[in-house]
N, C-alpha and C. Protein backbone atom coordinates (compact mmCIF):
# COMPACT_ATOMS: atom_id res chain seq x y z
N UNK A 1 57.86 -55.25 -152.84
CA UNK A 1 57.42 -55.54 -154.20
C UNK A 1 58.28 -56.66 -154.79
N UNK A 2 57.46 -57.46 -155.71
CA UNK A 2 58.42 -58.52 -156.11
C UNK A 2 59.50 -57.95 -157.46
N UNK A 3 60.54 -59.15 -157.75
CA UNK A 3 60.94 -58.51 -158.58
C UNK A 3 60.89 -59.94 -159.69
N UNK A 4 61.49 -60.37 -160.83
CA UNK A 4 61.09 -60.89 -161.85
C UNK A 4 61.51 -62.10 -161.28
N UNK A 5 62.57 -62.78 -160.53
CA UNK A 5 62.97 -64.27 -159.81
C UNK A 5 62.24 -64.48 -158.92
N UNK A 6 61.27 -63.65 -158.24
CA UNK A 6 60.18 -63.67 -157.16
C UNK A 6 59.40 -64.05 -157.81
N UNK A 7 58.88 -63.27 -158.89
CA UNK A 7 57.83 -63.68 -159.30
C UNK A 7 57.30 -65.01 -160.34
N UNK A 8 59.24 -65.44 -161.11
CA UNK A 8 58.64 -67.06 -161.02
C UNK A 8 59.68 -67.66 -159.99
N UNK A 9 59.95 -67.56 -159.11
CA UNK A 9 59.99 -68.63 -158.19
C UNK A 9 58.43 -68.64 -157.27
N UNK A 10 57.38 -67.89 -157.07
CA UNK A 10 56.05 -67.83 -156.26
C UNK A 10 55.32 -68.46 -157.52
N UNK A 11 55.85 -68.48 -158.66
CA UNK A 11 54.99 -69.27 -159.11
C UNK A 11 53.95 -68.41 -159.77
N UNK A 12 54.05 -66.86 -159.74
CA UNK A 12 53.29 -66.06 -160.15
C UNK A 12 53.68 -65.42 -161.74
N UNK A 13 54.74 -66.41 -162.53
CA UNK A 13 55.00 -66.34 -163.79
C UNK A 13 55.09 -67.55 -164.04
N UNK A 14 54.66 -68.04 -164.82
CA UNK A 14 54.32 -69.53 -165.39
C UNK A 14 55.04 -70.00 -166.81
N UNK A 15 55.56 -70.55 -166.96
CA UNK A 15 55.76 -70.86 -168.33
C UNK A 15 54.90 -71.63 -169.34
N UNK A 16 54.43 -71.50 -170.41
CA UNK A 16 53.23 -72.27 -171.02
C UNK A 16 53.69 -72.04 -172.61
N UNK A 17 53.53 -72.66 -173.12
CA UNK A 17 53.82 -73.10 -174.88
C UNK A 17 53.83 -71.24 -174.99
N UNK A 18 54.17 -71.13 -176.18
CA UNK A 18 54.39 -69.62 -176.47
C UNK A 18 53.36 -69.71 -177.51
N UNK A 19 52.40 -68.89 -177.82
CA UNK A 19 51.44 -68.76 -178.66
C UNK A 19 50.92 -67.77 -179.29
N UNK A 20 51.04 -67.43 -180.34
CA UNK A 20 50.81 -66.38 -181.47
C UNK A 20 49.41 -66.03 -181.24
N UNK A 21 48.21 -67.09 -181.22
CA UNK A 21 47.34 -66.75 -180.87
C UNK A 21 46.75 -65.89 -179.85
N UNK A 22 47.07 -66.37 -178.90
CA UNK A 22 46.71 -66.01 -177.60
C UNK A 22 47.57 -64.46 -176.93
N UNK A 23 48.41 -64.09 -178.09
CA UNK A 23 49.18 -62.83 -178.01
C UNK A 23 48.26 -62.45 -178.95
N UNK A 24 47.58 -62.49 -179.93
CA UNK A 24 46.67 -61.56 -180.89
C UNK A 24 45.44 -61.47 -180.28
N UNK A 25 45.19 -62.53 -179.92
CA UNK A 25 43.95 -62.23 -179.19
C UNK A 25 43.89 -61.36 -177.87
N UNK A 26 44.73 -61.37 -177.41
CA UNK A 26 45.36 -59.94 -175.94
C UNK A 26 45.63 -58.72 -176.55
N UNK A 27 45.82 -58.32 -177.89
CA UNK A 27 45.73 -57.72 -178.24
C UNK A 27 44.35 -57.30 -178.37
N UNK A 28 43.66 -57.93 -179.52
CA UNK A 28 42.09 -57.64 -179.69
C UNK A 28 41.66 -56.96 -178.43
N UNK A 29 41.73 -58.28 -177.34
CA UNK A 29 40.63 -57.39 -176.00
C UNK A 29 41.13 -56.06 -175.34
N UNK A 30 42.53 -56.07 -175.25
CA UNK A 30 43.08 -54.47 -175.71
C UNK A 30 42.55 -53.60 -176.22
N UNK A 31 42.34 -53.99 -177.55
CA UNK A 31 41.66 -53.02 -178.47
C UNK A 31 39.92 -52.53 -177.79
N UNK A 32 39.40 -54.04 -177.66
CA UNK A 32 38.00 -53.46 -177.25
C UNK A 32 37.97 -52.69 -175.74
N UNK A 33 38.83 -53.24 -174.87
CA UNK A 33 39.01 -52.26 -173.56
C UNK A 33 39.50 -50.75 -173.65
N UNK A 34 40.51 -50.84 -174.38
CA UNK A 34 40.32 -48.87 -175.43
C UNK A 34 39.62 -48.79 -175.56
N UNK A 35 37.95 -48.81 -176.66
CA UNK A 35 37.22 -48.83 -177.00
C UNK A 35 35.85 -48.56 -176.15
N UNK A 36 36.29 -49.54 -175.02
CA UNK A 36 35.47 -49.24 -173.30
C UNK A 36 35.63 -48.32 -173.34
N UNK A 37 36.79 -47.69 -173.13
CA UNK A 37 37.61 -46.64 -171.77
C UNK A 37 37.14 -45.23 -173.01
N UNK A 38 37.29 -45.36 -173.89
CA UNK A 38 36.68 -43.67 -174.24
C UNK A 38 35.03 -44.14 -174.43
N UNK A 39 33.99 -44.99 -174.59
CA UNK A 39 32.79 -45.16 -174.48
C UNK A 39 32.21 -44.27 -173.43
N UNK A 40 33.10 -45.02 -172.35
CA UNK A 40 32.44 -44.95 -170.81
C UNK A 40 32.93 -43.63 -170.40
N UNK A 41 34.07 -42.69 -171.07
CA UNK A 41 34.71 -41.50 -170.97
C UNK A 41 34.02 -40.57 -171.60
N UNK A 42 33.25 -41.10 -172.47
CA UNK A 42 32.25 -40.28 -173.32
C UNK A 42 30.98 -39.95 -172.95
N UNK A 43 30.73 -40.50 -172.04
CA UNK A 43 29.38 -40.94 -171.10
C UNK A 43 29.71 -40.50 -169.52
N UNK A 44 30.48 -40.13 -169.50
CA UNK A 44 30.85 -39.20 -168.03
C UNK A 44 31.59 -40.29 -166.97
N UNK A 45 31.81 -41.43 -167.09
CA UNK A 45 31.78 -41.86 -166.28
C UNK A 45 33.30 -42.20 -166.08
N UNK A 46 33.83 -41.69 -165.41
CA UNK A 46 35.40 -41.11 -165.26
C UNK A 46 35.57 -42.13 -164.56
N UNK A 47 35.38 -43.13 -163.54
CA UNK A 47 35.68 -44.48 -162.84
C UNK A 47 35.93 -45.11 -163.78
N UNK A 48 34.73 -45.88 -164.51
CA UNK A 48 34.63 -47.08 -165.50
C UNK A 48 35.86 -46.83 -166.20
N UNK A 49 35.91 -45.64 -166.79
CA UNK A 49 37.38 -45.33 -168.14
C UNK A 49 38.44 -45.61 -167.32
N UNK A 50 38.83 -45.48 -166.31
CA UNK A 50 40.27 -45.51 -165.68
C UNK A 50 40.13 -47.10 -165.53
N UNK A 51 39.15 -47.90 -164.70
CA UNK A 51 39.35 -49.25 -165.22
C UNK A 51 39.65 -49.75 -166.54
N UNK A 52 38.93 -48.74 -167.45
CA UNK A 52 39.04 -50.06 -168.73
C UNK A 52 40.57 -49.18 -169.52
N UNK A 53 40.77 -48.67 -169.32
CA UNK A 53 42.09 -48.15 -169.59
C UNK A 53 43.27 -49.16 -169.16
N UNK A 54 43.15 -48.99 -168.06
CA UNK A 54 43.93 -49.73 -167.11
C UNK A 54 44.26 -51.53 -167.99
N UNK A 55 42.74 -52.01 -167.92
CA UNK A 55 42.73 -53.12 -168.47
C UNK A 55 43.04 -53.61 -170.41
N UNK A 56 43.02 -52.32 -170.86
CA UNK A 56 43.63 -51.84 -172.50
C UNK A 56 45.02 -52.12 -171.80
N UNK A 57 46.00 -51.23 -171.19
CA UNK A 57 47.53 -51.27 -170.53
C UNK A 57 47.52 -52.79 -170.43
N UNK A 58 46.84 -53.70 -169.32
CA UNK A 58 47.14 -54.76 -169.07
C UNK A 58 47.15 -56.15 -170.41
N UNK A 59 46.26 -56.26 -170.97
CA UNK A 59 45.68 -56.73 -171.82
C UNK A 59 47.10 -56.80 -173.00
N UNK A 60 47.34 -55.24 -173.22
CA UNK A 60 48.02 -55.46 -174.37
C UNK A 60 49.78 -56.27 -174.08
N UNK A 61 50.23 -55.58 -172.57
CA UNK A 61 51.27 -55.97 -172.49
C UNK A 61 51.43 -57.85 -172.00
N UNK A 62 49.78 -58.27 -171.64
CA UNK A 62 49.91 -59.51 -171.62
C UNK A 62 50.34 -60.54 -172.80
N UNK A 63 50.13 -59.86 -173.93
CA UNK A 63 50.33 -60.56 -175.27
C UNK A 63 51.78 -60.80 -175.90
N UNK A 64 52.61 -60.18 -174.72
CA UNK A 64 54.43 -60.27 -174.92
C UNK A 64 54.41 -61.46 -174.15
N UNK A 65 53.89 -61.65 -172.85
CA UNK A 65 53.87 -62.62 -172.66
C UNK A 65 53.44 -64.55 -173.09
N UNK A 66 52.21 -63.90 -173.66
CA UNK A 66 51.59 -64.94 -174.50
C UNK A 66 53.04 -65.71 -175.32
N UNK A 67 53.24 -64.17 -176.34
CA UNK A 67 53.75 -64.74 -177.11
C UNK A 67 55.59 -65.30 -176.74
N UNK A 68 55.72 -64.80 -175.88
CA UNK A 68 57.33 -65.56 -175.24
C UNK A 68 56.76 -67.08 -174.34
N UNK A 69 55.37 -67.33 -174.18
CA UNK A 69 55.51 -68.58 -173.44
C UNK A 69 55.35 -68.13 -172.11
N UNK A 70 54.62 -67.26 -171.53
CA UNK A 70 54.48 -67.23 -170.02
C UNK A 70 53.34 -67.13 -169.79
N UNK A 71 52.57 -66.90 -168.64
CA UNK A 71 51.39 -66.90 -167.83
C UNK A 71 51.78 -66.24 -166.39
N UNK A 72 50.73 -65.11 -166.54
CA UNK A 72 50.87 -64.78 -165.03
C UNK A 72 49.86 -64.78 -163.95
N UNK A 73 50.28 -64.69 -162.52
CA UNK A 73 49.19 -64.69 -161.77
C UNK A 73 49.45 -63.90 -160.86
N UNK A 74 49.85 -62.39 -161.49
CA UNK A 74 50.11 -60.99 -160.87
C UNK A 74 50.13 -60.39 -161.84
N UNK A 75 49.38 -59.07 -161.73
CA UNK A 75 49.42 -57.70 -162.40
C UNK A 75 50.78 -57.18 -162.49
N UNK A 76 51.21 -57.39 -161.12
CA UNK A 76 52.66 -56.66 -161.02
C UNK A 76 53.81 -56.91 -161.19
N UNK A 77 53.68 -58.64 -161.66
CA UNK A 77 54.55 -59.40 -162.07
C UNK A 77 54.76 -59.06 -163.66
N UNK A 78 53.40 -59.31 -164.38
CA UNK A 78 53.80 -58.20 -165.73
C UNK A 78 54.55 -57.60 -165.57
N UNK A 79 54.60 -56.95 -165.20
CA UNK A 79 55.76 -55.52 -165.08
C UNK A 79 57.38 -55.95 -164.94
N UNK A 80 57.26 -56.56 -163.93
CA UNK A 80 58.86 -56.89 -163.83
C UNK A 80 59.17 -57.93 -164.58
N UNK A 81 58.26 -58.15 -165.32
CA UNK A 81 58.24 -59.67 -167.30
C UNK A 81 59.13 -58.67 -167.89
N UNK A 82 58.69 -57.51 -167.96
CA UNK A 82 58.32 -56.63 -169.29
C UNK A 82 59.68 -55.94 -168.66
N UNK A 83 60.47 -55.48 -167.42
CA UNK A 83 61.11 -55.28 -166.88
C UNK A 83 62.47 -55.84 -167.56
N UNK A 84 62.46 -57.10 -166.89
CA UNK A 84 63.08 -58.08 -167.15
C UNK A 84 64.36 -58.21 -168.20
N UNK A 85 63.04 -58.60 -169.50
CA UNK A 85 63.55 -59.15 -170.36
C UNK A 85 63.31 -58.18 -171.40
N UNK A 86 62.61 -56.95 -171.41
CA UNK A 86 62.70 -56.38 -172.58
C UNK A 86 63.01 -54.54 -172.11
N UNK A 87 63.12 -54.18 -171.22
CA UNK A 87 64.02 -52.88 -170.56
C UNK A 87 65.05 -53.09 -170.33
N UNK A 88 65.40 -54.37 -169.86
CA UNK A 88 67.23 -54.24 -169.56
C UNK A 88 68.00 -54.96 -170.71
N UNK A 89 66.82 -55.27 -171.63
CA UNK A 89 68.33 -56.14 -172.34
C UNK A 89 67.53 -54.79 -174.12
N UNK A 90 67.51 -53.53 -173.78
CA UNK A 90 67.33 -52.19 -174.58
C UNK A 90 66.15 -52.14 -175.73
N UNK A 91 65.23 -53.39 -175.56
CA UNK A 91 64.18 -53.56 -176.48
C UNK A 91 62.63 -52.73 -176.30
N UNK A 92 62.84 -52.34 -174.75
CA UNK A 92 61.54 -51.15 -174.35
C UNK A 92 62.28 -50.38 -173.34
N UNK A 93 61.68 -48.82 -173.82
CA UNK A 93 61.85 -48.01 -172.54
C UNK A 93 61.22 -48.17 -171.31
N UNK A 94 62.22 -47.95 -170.20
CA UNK A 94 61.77 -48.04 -169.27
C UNK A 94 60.65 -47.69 -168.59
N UNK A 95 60.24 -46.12 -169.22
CA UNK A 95 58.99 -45.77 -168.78
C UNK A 95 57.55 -46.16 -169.31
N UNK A 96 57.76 -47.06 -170.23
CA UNK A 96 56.34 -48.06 -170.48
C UNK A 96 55.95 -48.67 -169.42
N UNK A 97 57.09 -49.39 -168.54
CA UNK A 97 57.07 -49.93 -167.50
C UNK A 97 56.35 -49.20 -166.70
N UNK A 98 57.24 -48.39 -166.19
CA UNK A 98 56.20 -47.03 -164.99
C UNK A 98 55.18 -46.60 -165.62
N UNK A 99 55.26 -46.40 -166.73
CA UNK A 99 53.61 -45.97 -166.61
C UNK A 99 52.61 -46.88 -166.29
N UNK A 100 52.92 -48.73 -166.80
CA UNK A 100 52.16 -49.67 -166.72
C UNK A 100 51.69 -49.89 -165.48
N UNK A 101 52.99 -49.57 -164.21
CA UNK A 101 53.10 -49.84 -162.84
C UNK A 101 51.92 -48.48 -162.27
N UNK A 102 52.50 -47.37 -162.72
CA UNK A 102 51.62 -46.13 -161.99
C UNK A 102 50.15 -46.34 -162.30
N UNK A 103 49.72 -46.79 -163.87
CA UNK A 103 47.84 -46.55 -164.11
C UNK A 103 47.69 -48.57 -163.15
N UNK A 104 48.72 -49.27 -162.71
CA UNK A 104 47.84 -50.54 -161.50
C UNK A 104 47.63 -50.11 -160.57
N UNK A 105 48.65 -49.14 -160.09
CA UNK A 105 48.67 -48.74 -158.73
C UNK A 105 47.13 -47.40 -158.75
N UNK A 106 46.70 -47.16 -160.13
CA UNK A 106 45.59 -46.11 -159.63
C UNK A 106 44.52 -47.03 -160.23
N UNK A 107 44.40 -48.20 -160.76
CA UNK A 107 43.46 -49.25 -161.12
C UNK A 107 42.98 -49.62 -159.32
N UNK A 108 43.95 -50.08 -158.88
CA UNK A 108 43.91 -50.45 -157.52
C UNK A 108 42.98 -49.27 -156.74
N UNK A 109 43.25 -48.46 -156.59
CA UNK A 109 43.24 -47.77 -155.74
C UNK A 109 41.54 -47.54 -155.92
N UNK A 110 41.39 -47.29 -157.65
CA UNK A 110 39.62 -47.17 -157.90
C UNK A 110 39.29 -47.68 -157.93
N UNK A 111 39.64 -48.98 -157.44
CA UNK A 111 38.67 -50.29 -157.36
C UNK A 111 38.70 -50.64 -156.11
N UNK A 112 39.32 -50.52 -155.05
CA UNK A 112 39.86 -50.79 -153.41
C UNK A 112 38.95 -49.90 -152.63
N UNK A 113 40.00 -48.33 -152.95
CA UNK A 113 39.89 -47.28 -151.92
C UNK A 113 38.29 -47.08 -151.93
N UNK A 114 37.48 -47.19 -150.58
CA UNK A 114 36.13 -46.52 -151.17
C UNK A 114 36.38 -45.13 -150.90
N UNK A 115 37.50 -44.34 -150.89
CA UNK A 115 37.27 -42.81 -151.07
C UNK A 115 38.03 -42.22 -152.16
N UNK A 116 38.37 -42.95 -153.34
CA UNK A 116 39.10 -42.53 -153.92
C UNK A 116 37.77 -42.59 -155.25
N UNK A 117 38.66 -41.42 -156.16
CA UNK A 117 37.40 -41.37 -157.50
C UNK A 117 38.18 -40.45 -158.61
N UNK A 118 38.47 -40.69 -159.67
CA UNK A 118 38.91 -40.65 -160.73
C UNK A 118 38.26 -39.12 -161.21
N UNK A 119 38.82 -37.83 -161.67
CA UNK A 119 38.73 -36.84 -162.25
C UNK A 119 38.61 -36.76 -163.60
N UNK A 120 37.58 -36.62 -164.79
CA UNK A 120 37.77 -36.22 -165.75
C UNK A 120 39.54 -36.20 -166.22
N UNK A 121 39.76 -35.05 -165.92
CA UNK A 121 41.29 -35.34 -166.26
C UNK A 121 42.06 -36.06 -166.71
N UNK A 122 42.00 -37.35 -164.94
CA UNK A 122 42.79 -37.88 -164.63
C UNK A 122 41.99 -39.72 -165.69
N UNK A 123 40.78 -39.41 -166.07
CA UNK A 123 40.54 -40.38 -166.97
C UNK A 123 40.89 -40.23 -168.63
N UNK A 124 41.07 -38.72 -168.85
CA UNK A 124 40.91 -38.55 -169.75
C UNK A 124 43.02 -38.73 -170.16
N UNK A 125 43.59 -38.57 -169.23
CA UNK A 125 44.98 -38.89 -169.16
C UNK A 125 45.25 -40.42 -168.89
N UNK A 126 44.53 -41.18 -168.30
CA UNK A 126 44.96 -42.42 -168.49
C UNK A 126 44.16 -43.32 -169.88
N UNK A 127 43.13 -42.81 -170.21
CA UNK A 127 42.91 -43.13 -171.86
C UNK A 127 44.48 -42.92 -173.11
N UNK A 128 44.85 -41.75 -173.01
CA UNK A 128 46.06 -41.59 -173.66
C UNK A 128 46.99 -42.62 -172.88
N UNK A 129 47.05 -42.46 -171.84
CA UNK A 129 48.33 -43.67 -171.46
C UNK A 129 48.61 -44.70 -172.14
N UNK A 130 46.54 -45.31 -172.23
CA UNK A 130 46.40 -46.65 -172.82
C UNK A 130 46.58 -46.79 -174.17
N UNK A 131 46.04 -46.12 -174.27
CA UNK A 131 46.38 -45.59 -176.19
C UNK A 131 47.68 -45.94 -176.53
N UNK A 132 48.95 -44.82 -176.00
CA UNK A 132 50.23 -44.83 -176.41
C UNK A 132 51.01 -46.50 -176.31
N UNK A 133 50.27 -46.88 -174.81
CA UNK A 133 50.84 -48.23 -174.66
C UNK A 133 50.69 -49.11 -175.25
N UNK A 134 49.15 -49.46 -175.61
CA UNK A 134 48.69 -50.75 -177.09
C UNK A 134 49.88 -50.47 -178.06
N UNK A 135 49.46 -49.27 -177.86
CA UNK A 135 51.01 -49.14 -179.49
C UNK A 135 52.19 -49.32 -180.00
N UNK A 136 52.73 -49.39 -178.52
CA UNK A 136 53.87 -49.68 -178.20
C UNK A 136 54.39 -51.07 -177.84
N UNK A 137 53.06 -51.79 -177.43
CA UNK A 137 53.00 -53.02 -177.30
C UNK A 137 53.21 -54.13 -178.44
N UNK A 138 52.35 -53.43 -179.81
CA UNK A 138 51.67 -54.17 -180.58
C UNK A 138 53.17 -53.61 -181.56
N UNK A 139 53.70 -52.59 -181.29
CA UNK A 139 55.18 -52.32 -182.05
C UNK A 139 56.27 -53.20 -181.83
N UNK A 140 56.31 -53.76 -180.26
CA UNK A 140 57.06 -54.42 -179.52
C UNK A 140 56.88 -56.19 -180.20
N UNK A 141 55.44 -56.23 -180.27
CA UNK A 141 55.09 -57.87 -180.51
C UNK A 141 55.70 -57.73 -181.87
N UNK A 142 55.36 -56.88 -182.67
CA UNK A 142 55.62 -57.06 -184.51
C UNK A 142 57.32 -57.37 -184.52
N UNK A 143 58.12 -56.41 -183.64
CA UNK A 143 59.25 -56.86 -183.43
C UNK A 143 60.09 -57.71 -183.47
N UNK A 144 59.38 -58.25 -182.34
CA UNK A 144 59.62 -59.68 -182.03
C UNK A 144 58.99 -61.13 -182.29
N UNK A 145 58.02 -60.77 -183.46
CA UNK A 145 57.60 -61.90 -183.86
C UNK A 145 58.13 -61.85 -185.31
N UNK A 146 58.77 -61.15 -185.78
CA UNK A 146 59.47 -60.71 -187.16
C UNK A 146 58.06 -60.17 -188.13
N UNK A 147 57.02 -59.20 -187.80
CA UNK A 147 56.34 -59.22 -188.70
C UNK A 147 56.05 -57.86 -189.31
N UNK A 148 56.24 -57.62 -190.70
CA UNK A 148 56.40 -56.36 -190.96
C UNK A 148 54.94 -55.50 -190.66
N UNK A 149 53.73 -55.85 -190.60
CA UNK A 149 52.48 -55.46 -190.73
C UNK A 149 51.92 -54.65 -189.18
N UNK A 150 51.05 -54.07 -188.88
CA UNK A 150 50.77 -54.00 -187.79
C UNK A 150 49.41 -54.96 -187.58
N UNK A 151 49.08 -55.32 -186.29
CA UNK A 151 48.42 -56.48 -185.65
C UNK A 151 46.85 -55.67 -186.13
């Protein structure tokens, strides 16, 4: 697995203007991929929700990036961003991280494995994942963009 100097020395973290926008707007599609993920959870369909869950998790923590100026071209490189620079230097708990890492590694798996398939449950537990994480995300951006309001 890579770790955060892997992932920009491969070139799979990018640096790009830092942009307020483009961190609110990763938010938004956040919001509407929550919005998926209990739709499609509401409608039985326990696959679709663990994707769009998954992609609420991804979505929102992409918008730290936005807004510090990066670009990625790994899922899993997120992680060791978010790793990085905001778990080790005491600005996020660590287990935002793992959880971010554990619902890719089961994004993967329901989108890869053709024998793998998502449980009620186990959709209805990674909806909360996504949930807690936007929140934590969008707590994290207000943070660090100095803004007293929520997004």
């Amino acid at each position: 697995m890579f770790n955060y100097k892997d992932c920009v020395k491969e070139g799979l973290l990018r640096k790009i203007p830092p942009s307020n926008e483009k961190a609110n707007k990763s938010i938004e599609k956040a919001e509407r991929w929550l919005m998926e993920a209990r739709n499609t959870l509401a409608g039985g369909s326990c696959d679709s929700s663990v994707l769009a869950s998954y992609m609420a998790m991804f979505h929102s923590a992409r918008a730290i990036l936005f807004f510090d100026g990066w670009r990625e071209k790994s899922h899993a490189c997120i992680a060791r961003y978010l790793e990085e620079l905001y778990v080790k230097t005491g600005r996020l708990e660590k287990k935002w991280v793992e959880l971010l890492d554990h619902h890719r590694e089961i994004r993967h798996n329901e989108q890869y494995d053709l024998s793998f398939s998502s449980t009620q449950k186990e959709a209805e537990e990674a909806l909360k994942s996504a949930s807690d994480f936007l929140e934590i995300m969008k707590k994290l951006l207000n943070s660090i963009s100095g803004k007293k309001s929520s997004l």
